[in-house]
C-alpha atoms as a PDB file:
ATOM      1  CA  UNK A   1       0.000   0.000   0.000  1.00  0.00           C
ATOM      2  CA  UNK A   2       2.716   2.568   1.036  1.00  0.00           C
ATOM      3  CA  UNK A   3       3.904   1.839  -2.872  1.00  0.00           C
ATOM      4  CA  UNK A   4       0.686   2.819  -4.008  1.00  0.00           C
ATOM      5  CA  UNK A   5       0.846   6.127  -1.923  1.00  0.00           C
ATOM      6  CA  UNK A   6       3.800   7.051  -3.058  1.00  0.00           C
ATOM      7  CA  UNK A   7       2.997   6.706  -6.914  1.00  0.00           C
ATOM      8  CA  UNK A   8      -0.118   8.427  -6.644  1.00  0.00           C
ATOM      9  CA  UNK A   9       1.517  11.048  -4.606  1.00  0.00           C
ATOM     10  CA  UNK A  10       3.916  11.566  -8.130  1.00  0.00           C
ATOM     11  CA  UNK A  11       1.517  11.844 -10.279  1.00  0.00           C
ATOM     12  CA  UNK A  12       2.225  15.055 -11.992  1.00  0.00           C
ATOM     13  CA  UNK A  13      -1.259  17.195 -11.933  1.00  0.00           C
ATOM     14  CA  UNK A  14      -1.883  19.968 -13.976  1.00  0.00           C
ATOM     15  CA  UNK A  15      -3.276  21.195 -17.441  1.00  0.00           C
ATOM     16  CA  UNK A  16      -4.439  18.716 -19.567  1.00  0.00           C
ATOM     17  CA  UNK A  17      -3.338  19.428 -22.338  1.00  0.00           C
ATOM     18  CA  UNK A  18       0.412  19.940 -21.806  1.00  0.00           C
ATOM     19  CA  UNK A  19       2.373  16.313 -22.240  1.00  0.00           C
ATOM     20  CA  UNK A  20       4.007  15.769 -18.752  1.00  0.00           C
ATOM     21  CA  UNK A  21       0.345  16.242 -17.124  1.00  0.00           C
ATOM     22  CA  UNK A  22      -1.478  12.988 -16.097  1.00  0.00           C
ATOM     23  CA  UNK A  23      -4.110  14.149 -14.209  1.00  0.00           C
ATOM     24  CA  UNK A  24      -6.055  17.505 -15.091  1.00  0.00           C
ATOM     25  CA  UNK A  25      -9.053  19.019 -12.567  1.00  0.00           C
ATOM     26  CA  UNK A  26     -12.337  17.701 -12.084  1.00  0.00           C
ATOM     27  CA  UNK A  27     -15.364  19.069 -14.906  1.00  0.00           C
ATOM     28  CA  UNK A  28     -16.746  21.282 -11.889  1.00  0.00           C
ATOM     29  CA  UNK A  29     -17.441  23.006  -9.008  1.00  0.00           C
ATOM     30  CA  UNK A  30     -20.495  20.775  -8.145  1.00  0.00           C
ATOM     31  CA  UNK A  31     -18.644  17.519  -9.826  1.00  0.00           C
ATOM     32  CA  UNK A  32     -15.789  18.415  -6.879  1.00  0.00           C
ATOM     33  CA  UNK A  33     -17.916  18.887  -3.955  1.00  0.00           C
ATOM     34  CA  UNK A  34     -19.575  15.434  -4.900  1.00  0.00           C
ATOM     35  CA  UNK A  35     -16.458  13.802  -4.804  1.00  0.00           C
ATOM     36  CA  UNK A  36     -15.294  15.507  -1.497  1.00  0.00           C
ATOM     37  CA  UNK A  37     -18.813  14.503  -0.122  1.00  0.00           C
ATOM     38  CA  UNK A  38     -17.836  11.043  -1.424  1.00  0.00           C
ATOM     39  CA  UNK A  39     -14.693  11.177   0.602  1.00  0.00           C
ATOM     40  CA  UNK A  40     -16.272  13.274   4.047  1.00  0.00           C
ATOM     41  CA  UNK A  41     -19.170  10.274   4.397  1.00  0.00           C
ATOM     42  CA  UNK A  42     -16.233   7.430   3.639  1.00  0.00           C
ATOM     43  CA  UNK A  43     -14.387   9.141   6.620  1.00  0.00           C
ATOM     44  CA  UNK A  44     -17.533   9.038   9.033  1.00  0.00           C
ATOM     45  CA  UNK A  45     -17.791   5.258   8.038  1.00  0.00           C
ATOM     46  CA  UNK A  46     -14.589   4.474   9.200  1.00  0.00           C
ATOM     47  CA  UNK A  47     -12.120   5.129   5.640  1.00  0.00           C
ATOM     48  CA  UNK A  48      -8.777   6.505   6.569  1.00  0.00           C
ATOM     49  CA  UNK A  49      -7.408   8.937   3.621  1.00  0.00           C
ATOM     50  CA  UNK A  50      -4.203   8.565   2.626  1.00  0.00           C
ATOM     51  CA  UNK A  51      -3.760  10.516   0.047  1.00  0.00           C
ATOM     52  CA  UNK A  52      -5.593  13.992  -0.958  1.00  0.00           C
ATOM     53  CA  UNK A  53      -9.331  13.771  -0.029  1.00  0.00           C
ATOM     54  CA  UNK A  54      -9.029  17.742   0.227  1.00  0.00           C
ATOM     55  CA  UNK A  55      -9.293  20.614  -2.385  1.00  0.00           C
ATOM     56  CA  UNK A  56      -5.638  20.684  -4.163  1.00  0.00           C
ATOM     57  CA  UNK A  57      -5.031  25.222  -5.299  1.00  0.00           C
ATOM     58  CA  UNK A  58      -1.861  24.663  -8.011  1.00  0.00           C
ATOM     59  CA  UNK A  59       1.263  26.732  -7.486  1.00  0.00           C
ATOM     60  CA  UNK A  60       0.751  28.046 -11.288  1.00  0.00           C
ATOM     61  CA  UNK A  61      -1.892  30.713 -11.500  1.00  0.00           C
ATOM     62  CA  UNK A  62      -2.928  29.920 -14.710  1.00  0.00           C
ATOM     63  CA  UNK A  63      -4.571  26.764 -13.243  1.00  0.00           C
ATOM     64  CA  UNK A  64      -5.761  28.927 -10.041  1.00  0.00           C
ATOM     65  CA  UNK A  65      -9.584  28.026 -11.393  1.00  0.00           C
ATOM     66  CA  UNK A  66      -9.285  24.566 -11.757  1.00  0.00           C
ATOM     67  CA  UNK A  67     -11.386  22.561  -9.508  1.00  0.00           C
ATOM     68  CA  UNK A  68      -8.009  20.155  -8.425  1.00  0.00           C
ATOM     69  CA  UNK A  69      -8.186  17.723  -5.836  1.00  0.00           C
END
């Protein structure tokens, strides 16, 4: 598991469209707070996060609206 963690952890996030990006922002502002919902009720059942589960704000203000987790 701690593998897993750590790959996920490297997985570079960013604009979609740019070739070293592998993982781009969610479609929305009410796709994102269904997916943090997702994560908030899997905590109050018992899931322990390990990692994100928690609004991600990129360093590079071009992305700065992105809806990044």
């Amino acid at each position: 598991l701690e593998e897993v963690v750590k790959r996920t952890k490297a997985i570079p996030l960013g604009e979609p469209l740019l070739d070293g990006t592998r993982m781009g922002a969610l479609i929305s502002k009410p796709q994102l707070e269904k997916v943090l919902g997702f994560v908030s009720e899997a905590k109050k059942q018992g899931a322990t996060v390990l990692c994100g589960g928690e609004p991600f704000v990129p360093s590079d203000p071009k992305l700065k609206g992105g809806y990044f987790m």
